[in-house]
Protein backbone atom coordinates (compact mmCIF):
# COMPACT_ATOMS: atom_id res chain seq x y z
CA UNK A 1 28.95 -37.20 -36.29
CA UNK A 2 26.98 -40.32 -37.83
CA UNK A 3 25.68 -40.94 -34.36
CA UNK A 4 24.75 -37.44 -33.23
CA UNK A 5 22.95 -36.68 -36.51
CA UNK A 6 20.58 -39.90 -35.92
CA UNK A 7 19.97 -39.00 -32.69
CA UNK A 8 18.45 -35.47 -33.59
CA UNK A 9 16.67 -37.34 -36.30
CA UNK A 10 15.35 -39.21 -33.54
CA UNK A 11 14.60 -36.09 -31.58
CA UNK A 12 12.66 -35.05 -34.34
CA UNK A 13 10.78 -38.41 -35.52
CA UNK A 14 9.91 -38.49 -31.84
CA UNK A 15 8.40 -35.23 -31.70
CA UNK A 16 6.30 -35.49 -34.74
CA UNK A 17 4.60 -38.63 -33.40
CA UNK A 18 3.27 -37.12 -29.96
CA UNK A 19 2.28 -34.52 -32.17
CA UNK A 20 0.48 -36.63 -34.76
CA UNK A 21 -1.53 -38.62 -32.16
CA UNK A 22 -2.95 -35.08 -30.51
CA UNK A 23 -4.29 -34.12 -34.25
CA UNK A 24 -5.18 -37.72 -35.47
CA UNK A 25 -7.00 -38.14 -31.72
CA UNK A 26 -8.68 -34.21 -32.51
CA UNK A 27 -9.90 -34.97 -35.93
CA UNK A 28 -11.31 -38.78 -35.23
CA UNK A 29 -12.84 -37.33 -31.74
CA UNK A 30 -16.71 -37.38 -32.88
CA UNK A 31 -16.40 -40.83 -34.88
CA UNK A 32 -14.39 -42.43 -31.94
CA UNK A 33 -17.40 -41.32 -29.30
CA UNK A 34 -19.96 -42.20 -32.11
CA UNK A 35 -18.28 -46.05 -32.72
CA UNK A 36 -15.71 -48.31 -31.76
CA UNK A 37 -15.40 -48.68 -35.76
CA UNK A 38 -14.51 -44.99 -35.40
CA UNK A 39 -11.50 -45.67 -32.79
CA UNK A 40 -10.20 -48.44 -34.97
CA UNK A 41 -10.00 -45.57 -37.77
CA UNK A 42 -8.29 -43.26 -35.99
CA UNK A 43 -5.47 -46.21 -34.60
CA UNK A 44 -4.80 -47.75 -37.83
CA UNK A 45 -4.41 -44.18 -39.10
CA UNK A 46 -2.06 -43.18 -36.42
CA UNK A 47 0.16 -46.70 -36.67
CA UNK A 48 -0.06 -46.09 -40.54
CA UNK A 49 1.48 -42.63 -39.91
CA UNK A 50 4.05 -44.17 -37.35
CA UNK A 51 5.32 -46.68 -39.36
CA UNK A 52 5.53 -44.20 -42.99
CA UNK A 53 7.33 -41.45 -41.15
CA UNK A 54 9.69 -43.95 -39.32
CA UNK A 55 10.97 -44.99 -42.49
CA UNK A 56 12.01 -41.49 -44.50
CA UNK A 57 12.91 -39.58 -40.98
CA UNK A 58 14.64 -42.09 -39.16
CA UNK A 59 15.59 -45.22 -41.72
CA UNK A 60 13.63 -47.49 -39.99
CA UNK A 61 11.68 -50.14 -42.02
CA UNK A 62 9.71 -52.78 -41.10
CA UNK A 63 9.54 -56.20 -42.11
CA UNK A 64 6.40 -58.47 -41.66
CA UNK A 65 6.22 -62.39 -41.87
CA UNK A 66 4.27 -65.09 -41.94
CA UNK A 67 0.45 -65.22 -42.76
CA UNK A 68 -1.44 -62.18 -40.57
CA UNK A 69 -4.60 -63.52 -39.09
CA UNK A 70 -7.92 -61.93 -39.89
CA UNK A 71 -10.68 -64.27 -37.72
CA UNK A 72 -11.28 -64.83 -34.27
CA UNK A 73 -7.49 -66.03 -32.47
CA UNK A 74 -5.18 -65.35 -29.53
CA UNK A 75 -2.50 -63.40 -30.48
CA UNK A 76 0.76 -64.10 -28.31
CA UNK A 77 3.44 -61.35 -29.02
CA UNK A 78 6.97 -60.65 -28.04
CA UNK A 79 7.27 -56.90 -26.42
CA UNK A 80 10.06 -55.40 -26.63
CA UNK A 81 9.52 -51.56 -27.34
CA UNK A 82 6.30 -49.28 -28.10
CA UNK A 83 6.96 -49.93 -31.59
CA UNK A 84 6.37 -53.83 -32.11
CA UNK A 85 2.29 -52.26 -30.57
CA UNK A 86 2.47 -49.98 -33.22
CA UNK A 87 3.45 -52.57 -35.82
CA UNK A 88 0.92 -55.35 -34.64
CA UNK A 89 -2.29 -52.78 -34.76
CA UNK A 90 -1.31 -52.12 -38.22
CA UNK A 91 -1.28 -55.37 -39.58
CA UNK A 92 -4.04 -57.17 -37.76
CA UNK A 93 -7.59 -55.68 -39.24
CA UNK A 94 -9.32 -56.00 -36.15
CA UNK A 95 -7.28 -56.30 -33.13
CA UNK A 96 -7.51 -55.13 -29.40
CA UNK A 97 -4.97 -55.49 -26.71
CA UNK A 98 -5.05 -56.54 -22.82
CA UNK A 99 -3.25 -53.88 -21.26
CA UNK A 100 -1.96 -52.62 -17.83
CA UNK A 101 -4.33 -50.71 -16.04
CA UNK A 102 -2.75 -47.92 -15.67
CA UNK A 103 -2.98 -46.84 -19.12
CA UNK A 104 -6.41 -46.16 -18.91
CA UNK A 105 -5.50 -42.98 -17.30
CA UNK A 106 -3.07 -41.64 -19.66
CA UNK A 107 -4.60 -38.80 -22.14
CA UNK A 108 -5.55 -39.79 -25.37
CA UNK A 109 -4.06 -43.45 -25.22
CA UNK A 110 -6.52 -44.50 -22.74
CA UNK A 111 -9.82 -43.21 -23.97
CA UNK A 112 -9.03 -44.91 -27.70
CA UNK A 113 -7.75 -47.97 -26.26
CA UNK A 114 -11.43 -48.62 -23.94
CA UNK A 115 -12.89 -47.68 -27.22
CA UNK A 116 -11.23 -50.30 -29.28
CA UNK A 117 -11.98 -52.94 -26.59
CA UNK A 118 -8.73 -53.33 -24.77
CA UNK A 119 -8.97 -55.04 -21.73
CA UNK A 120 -7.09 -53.85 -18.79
CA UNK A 121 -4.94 -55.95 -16.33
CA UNK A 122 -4.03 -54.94 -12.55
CA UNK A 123 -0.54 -56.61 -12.93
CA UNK A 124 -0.40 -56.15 -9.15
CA UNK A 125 -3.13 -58.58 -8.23
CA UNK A 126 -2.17 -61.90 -9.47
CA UNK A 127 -5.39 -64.62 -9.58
CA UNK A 128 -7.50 -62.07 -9.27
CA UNK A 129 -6.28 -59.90 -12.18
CA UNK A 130 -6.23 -63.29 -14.19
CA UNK A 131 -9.83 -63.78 -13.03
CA UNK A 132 -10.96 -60.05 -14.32
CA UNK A 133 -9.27 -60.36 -17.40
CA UNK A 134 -11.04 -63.81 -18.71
CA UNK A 135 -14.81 -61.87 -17.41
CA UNK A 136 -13.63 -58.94 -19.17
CA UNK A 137 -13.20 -60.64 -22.55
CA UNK A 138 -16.20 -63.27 -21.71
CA UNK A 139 -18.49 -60.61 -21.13
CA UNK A 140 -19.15 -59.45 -24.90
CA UNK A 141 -17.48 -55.89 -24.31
CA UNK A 142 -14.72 -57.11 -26.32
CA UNK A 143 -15.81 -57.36 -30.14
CA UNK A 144 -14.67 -60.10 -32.26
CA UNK A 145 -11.36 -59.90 -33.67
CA UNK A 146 -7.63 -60.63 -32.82
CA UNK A 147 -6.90 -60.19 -29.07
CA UNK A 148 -3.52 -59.75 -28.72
CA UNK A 149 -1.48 -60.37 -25.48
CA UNK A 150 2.14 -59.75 -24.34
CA UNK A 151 2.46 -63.28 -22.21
CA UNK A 152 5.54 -61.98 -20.35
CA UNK A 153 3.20 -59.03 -19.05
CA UNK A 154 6.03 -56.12 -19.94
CA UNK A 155 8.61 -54.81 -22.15
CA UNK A 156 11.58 -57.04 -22.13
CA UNK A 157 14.91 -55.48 -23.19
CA UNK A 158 16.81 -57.56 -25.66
CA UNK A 159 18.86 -60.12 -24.05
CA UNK A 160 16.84 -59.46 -21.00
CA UNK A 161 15.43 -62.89 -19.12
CA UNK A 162 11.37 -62.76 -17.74
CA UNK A 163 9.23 -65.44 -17.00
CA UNK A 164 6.27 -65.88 -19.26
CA UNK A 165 3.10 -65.43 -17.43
CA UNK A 166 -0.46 -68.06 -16.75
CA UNK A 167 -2.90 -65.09 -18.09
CA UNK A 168 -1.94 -65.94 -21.04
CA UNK A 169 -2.46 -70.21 -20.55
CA UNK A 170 -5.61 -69.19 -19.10
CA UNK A 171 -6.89 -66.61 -21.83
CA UNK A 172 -6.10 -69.47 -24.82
CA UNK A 173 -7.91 -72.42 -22.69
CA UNK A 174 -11.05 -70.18 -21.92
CA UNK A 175 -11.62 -68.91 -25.22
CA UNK A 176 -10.98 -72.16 -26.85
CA UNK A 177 -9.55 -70.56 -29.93
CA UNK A 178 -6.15 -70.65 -32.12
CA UNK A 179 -2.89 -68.82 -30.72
CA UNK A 180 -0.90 -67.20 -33.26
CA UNK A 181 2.56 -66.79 -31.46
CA UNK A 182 4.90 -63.38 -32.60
CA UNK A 183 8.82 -63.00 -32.63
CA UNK A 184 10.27 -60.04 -33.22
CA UNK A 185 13.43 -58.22 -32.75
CA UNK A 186 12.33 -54.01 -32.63
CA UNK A 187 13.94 -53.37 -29.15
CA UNK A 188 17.22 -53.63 -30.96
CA UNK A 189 16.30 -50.24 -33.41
CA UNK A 190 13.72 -48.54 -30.86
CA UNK A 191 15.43 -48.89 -27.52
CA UNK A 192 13.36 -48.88 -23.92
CA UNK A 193 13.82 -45.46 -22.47
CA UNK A 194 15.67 -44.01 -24.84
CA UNK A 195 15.74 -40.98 -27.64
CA UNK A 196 17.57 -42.55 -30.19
CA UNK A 197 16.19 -45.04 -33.11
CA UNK A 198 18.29 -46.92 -34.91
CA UNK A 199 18.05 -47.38 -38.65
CA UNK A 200 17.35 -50.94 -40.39
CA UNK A 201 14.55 -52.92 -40.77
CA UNK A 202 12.68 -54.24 -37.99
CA UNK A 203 11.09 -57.62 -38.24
CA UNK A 204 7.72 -58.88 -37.00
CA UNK A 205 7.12 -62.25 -37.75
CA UNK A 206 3.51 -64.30 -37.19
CA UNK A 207 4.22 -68.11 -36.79
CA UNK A 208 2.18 -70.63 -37.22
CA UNK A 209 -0.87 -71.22 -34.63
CA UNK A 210 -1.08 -73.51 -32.12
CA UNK A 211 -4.55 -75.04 -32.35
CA UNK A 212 -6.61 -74.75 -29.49
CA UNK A 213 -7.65 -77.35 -26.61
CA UNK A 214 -3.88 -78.29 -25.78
CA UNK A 215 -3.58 -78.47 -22.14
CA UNK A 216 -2.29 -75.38 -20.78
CA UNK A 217 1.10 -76.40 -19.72
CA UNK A 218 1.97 -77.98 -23.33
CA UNK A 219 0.79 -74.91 -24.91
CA UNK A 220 2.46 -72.80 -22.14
CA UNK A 221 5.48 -74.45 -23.36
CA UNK A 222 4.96 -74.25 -27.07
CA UNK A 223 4.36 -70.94 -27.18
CA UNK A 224 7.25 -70.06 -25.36
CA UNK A 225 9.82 -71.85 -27.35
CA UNK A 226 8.12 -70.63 -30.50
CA UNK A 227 8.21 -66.36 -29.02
CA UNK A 228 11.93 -66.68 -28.03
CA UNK A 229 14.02 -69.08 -30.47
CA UNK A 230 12.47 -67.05 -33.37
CA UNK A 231 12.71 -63.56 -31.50
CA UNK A 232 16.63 -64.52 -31.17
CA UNK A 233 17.43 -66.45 -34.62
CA UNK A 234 15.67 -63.11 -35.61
CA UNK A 235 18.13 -60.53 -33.49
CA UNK A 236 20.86 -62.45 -34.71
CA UNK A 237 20.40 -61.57 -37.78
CA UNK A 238 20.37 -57.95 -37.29
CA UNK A 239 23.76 -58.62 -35.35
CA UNK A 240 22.68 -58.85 -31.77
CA UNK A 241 23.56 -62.13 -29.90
CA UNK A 242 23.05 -62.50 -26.22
C-alpha cells in the first residue's frame, strides 16, 4: 500500500513538472528571446519550483554541501538522474552546462539551454567532438560563470561502472581555471527510467577545487577519486552499498 501510494505521488509530482516547465517556458518567452539574463530567470525559476514541490508531493529533500562556487571554475559533477541537473542550476548563480547534442532539438529544453550558453557535444565523434567543445567555450559565446560538465559523458545508474572521459582533462587544461569536483547520491531517490521517486533527502555535495595547471592525467585522476569515493561514502549512507 506504502509503495503504491508513492508511486501515484510520483505519477503526480511527475506530471506537475512537465507541466510547470510549458507555463514557466510561456511566461519567460519574451525575456528569454530579449536576454540570456532572461533564460537564466526562467531556469532558476523552474529548478526552484522542482526542488519546492519535490519536497511536500513526493518527500524528497535535498541536501547541499560544501562551499558553492560563484566565479569563473570548471564544475565536474556526478550524473546520476535528471534531478542532480536540476539541483546544480539551482545552486550555482551563473552556470551553463556542456550537453549532448541532441538536446538541442527537444522542445523547450533546447531553446533555453542555447540561451543560457550550454555547449553541445556530438558524443559520437570522439577528438573531434572534444575539439568543438573547447572552440565552443573559447569562442566568447559562453558567458562567464560556472561551466559545469558530467566527465563520464552520461547518466550512470548507482552501482553502475563507466569510464570517465578526456573532454573533461582537456576542458580544465584549456581554460586554465579551478575544478570544483561534485558527489552525489540522487539516482538512489529519482531512479533512471523510472516513475517512481523515493522519499529522503538527496545529497549534493561541492568538494574542494583542484587548482588549475596540474597536468591532465594527475588531475584526471584526482578528480576521479574525489567524484566516486564521496558519491559512494555518500550512498552508503542513505543505505545503498554496491
Amino acid at each position: 500500500m506504502k509503495y503504491a501510494l508513492q508511486w501515484i505521488r510520483s505519477l503526480l509530482f511527475n506530471m506537475q513538472m512537465y507541466v510547470a516547465m510549458l507555463v514557466v517556458a510561456i511566461i519567460f518567452l519574451i525575456p528569454m528571446l530579449i536576454s540570456q539574463k532572461g533564460a537564466s530567470m526562467a531556469a532558476h525559476v523552474y529548478c526552484w519550483w522542482v526542488v519546492w514541490s519535490a519536497r511536500w508531493m513526493i518527500g524528497l529533500r535535498v541536501n547541499i554541501q560544501g562551499d558553492i562556487p560563484q566565479g569563473e571554475v570548471l564544475v565536474a559533477a556526478k550524473h546520476q538522474s535528471f534531478f542532480d541537473i536540476i539541483v546544480i542550476y539551482n545552486c550555482l548563480p551563473r552556470s551553463k552546462f556542456i550537453m549532448k547534442r541532441q538536446l538541442l532539438f527537444t522542445p523547450i529544453v533546447g531553446q533555453y539551454a542555447y540561451r543560457l550558453g550550454c555547449v553541445p557535444v556530438n558524443r559520437g565523434k570522439g577528438a573531434a567532438a572534444i575539439r568543438k567543445m573547447v572552440a565552443d567555450v573559447a569562442s566568447g559565446r559562453v558567458a562567464p560563470g560556472q561551466l559545469v560538465i558530467y566527465p563520464q559523458g552520461t547518466r550512470v545508474a548507482p552501482g553502475a561502472k563507466r569510464n570517465y572521459k578526456m573532454g573533461s582533462g582537456v576542458l580544465y587544461r584549456e581554460l586554465q581555471q579551478d575544478c570544483v569536483p561534485v558527489a552525489l547520491n540522487t539516482g538512489i531517490f529519482w531512479p533512471k527510467r523510472s516513475v517512481l521517486r523515493k522519499a529522503g533527502t538527496a545529497t549534493v555535495e561541492f568538494m574542494e577545487p583542484i587548482p588549475k595547471g596540474k597536468p591532465v592525467a594527475e588531475f584526471m585522476e584526482l578528480m576521479e577519486q574525489a567524484v566516486e569515493v564521496r558519491s559512494r561514502e555518500l550512498m552508503a549512507e542513505v543505505g545503498f552499498y554496491e
